[in-house]
C-alpha atoms as a PDB file:
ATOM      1  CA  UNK A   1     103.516  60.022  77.804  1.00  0.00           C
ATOM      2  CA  UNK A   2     105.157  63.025  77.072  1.00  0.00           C
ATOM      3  CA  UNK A   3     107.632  64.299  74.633  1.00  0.00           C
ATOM      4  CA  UNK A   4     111.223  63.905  74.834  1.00  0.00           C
ATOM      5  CA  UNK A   5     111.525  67.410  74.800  1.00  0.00           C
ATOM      6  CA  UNK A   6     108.834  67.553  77.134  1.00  0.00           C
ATOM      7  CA  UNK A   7     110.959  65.151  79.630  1.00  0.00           C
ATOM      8  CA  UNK A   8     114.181  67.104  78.958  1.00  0.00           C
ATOM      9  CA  UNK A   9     112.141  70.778  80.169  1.00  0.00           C
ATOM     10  CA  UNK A  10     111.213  68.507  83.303  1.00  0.00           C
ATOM     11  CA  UNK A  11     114.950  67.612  83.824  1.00  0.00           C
ATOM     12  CA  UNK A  12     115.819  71.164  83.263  1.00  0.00           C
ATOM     13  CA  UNK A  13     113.628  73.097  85.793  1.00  0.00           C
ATOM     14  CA  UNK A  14     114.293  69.722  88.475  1.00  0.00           C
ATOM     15  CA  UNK A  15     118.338  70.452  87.972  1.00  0.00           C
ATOM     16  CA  UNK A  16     117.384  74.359  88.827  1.00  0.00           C
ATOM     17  CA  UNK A  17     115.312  73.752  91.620  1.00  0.00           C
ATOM     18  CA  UNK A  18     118.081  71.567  93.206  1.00  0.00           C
ATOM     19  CA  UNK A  19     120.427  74.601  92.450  1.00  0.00           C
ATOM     20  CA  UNK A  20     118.024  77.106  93.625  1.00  0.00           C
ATOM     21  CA  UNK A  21     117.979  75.156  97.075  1.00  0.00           C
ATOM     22  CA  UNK A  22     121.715  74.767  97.185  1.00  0.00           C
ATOM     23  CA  UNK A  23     121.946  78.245  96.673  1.00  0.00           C
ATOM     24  CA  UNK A  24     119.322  78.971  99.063  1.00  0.00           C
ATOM     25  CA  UNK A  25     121.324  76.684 102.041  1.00  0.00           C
ATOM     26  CA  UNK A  26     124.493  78.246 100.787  1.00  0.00           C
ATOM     27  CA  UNK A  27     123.465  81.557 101.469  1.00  0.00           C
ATOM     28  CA  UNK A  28     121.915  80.939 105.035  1.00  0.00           C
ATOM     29  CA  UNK A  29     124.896  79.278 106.005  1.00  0.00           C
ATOM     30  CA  UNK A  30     127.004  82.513 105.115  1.00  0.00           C
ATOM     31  CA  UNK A  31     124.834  84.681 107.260  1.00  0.00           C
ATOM     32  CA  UNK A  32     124.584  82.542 109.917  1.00  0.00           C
ATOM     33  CA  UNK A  33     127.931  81.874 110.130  1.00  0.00           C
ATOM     34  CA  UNK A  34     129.142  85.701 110.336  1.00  0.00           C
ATOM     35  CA  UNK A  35     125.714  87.789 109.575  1.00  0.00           C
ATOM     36  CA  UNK A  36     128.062  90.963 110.592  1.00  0.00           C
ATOM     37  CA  UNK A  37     130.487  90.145 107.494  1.00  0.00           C
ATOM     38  CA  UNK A  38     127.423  89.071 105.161  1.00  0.00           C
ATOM     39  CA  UNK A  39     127.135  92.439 103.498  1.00  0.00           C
ATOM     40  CA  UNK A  40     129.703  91.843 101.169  1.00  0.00           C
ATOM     41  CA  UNK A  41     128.522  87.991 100.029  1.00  0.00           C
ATOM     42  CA  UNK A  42     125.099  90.081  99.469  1.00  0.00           C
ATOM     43  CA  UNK A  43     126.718  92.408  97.250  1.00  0.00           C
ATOM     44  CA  UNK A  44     128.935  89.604  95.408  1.00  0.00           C
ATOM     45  CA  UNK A  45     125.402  87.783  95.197  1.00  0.00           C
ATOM     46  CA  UNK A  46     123.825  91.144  94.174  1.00  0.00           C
ATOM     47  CA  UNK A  47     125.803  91.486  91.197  1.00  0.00           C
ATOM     48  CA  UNK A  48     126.066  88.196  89.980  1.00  0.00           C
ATOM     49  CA  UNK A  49     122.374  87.728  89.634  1.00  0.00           C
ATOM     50  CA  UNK A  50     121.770  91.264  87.831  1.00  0.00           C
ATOM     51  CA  UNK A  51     124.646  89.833  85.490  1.00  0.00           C
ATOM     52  CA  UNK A  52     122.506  86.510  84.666  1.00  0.00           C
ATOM     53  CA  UNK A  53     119.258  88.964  84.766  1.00  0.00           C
ATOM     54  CA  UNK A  54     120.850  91.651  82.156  1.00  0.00           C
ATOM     55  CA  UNK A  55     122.907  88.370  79.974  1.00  0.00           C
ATOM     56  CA  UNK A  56     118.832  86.793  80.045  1.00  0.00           C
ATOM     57  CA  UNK A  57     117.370  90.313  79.025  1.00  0.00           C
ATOM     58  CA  UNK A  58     119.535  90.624  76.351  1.00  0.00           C
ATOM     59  CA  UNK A  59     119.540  87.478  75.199  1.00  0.00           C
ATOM     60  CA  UNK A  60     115.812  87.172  74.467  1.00  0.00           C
ATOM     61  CA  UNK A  61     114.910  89.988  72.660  1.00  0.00           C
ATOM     62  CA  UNK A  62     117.405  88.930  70.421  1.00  0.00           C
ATOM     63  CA  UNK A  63     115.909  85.340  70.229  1.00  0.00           C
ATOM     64  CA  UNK A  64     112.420  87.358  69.269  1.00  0.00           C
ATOM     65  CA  UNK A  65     114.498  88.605  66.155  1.00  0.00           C
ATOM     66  CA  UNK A  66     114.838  85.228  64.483  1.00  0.00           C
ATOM     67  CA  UNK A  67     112.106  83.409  65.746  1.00  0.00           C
ATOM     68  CA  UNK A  68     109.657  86.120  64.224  1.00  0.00           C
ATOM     69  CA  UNK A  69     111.056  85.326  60.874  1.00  0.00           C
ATOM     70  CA  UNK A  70     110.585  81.739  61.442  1.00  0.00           C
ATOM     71  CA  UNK A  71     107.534  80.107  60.046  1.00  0.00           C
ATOM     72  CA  UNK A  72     104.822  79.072  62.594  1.00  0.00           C
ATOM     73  CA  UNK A  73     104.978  75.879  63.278  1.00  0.00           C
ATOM     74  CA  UNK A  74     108.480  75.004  61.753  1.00  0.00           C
ATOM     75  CA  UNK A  75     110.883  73.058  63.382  1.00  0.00           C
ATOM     76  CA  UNK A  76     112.869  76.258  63.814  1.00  0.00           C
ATOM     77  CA  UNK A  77     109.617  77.990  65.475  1.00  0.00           C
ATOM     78  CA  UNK A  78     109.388  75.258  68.065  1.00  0.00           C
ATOM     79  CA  UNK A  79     113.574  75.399  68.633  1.00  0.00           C
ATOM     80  CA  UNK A  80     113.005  79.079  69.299  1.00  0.00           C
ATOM     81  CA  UNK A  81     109.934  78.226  71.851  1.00  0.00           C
ATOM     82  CA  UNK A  82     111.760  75.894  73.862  1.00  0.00           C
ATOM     83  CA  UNK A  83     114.992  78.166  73.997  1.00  0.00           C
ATOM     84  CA  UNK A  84     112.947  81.189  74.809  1.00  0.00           C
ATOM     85  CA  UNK A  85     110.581  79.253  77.823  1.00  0.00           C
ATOM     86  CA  UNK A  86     114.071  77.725  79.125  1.00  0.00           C
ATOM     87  CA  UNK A  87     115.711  80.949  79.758  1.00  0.00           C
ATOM     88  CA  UNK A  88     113.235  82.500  80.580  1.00  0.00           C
ATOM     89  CA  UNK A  89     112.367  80.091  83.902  1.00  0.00           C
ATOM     90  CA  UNK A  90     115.418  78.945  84.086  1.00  0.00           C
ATOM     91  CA  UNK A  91     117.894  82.156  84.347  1.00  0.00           C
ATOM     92  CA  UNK A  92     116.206  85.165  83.665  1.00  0.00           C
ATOM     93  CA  UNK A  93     112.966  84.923  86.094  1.00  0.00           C
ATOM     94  CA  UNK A  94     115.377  83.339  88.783  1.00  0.00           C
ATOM     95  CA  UNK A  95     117.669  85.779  88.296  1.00  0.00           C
ATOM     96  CA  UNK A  96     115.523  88.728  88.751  1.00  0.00           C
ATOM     97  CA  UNK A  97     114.151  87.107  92.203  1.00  0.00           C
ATOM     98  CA  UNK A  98     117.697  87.144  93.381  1.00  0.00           C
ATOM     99  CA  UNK A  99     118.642  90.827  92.341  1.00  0.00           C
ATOM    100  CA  UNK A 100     115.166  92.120  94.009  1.00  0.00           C
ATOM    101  CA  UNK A 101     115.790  89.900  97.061  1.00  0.00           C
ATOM    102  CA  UNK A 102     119.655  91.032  98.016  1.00  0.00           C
ATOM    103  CA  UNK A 103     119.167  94.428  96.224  1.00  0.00           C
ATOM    104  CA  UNK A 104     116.444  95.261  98.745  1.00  0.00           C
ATOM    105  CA  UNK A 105     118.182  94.029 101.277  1.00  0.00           C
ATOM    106  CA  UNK A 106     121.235  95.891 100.572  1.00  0.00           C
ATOM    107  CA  UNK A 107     119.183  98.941 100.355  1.00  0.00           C
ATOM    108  CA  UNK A 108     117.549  98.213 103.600  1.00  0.00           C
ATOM    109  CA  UNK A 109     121.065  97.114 105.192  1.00  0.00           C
ATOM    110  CA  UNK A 110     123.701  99.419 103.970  1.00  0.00           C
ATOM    111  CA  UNK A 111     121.895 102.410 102.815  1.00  0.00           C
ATOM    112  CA  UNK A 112     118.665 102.749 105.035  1.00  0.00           C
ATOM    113  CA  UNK A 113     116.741 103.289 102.138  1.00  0.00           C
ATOM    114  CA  UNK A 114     118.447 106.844 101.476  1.00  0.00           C
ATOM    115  CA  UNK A 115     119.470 109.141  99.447  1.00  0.00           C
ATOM    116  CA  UNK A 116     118.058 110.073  96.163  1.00  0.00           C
ATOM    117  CA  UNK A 117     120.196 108.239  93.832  1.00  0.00           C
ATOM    118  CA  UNK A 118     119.154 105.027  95.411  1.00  0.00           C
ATOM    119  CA  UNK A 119     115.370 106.286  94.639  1.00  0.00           C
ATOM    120  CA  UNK A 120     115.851 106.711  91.225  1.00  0.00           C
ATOM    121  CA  UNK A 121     118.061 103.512  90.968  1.00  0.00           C
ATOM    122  CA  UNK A 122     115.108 101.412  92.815  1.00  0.00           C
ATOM    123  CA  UNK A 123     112.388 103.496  89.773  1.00  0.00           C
ATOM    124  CA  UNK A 124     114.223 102.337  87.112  1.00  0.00           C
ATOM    125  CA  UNK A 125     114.600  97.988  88.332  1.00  0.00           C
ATOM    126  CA  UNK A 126     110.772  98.866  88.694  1.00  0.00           C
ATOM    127  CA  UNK A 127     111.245  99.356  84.872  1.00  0.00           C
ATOM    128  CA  UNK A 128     113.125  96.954  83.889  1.00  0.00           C
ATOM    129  CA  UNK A 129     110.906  94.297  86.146  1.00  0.00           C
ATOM    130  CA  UNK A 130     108.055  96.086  83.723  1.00  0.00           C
ATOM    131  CA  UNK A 131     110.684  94.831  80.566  1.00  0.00           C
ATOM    132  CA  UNK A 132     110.724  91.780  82.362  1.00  0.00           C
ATOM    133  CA  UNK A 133     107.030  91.312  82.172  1.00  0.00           C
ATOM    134  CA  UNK A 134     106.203  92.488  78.434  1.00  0.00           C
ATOM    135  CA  UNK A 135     109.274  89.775  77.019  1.00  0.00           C
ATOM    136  CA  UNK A 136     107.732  87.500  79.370  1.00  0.00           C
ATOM    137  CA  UNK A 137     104.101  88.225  77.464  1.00  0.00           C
ATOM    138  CA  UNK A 138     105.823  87.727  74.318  1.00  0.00           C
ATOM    139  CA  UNK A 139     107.426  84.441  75.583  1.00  0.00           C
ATOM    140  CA  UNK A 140     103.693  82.818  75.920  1.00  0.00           C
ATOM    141  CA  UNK A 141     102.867  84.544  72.739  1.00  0.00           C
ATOM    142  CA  UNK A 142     105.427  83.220  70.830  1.00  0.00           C
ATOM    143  CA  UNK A 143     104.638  79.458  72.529  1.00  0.00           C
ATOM    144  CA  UNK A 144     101.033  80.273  71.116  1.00  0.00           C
ATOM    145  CA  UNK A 145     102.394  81.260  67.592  1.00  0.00           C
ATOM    146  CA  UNK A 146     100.336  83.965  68.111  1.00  0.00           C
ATOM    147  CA  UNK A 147     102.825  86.779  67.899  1.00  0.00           C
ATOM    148  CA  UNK A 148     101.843  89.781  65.693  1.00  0.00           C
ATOM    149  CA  UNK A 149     105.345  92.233  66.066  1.00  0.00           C
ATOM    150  CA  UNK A 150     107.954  92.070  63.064  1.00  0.00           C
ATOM    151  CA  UNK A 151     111.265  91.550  63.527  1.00  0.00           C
ATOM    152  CA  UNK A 152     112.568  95.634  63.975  1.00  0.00           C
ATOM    153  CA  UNK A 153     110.525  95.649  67.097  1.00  0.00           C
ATOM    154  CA  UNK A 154     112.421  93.327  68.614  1.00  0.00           C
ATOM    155  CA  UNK A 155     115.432  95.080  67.522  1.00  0.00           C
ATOM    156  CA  UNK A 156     114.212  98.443  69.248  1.00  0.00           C
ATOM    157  CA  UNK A 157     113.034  95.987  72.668  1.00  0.00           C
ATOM    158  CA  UNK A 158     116.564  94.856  72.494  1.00  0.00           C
ATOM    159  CA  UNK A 159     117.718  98.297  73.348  1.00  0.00           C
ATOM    160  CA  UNK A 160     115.926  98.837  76.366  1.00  0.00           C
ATOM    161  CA  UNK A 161     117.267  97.037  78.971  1.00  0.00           C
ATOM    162  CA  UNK A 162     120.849  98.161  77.856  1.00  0.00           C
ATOM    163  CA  UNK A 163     119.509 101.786  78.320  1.00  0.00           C
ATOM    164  CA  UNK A 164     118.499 100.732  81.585  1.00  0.00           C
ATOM    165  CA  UNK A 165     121.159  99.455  82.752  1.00  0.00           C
ATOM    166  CA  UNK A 166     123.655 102.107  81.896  1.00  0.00           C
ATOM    167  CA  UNK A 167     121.239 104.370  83.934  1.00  0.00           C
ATOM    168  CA  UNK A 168     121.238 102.535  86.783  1.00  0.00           C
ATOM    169  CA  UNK A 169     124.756 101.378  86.906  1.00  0.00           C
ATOM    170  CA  UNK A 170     125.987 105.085  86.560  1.00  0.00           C
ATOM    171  CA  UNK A 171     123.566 105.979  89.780  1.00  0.00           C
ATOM    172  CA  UNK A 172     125.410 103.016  91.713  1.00  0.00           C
ATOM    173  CA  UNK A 173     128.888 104.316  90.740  1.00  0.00           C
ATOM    174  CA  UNK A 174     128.425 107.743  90.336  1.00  0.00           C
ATOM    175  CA  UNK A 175     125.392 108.370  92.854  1.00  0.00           C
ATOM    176  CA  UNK A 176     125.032 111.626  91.868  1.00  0.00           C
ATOM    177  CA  UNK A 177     122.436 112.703  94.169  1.00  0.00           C
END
C-alpha cells in the first residue's frame, strides 16, 4: 500500500490529466468551430503556457537553493522532493509541451517560418528546452539525494532562464531582424 503522499502525487497527476484533456477538447472545439479566427486563441494559448513554463523555471531553481541546504533525508529534504517532482510534471513539463506545440504552430501559421528574428527566437526555446532538461536532471538527483552542487549554483541557474527570456521576448516585440 502506498504512502499517503504517495496517493496524494496519484491524485495530483489524475486531476492534471483530466485538465490536460479538457484543455485538449477545449482547444479542438475552438478550431473547429472557426479554424480561420483560431490564430488569436493560439496566441492567447501561446502565452499563457510560456507564462506557467517561465513561473515553473523560475520557481525551481529557487527550490534547489533551500533544498541543497537541507539535510538528506530530513523531513525538509523529502518536502523539497515532492514540491520539486510536482511542478515539475505537473506545470512546468506540461507547460513547455504547450508553448512548443502552439509556438510552432504559430510560426508555421502566421509567419511561414520567416524572417530572422523568428530564427533566433526558435535557437534560444531550443535553449531554454536544454534548461529545461539539466533542472529536470537535478529534479531526479535531488529525489536520489544524490545532488553534489552547493547552494550559489543554483543561484547562478536561477538566472538563466530570466536571461532567456528577456532575449526572446525582445525578438517577439522588437523583431529586429
Amino acid at each position: 500500500m502506498g504512502t499517503e503522499q504517495d496517493m496524494g502525487g496519484k491524485k495530483a497527476a489524475v486531476r492534471a490529466m483530466v485538465a490536460i484533456i479538457i484543455f485538449i477538447a477545449l482547444t479542438a472545439l475552438l478550431f473547429l468551430a472557426n479554424p480561420e479566427g483560431f490564430y488569436p486563441w493560439a496566441k492567447a494559448i501561446h502565452v499563457i503556457a510560456v507564462i506557467s513554463w517561465m513561473a515553473g523555471m523560475l520557481y525551481l531553481p529557487r527550490l534547489f537553493v533551500y533544498h541543497s541546504q537541507a539535510k538528506p533525508g530530513s523531513a525538509e529534504s523529502e518536502t523539497f522532493k515532492v514540491m520539486e517532482q510536482r511542478l515539475l510534471r505537473l506545470i512546468i513539463n506540461p507547460a513547455m509541451i504547450v508553448t512548443w506545440v502552439f509556438g510552432l504552430w504559430l510560426a508555421w501559421d502566421g509567419f511561414g517560418f520567416h524572417g530572422g528574428w523568428l530564427h533566433a527566437k526558435i535557437a534560444l526555446v531550443v535553449l531554454m528546452s536544454g534548461a529545461h532538461g539539466y533542472l529536470s536532471a537535478a529534479v531526479r538527483r535531488f529525489a536520489a539525494d544524490a545532488n553534489t552542487k552547493p547552494a550559489r549554483h543554483w543561484r547562478i541557474m536561477n538566472e538563466v532562464p530570466t536571461l532567456l527570456m528577456i532575449a526572446i521576448v525582445i525578438l517577439v516585440i522588437v523583431k529586429p531582424f
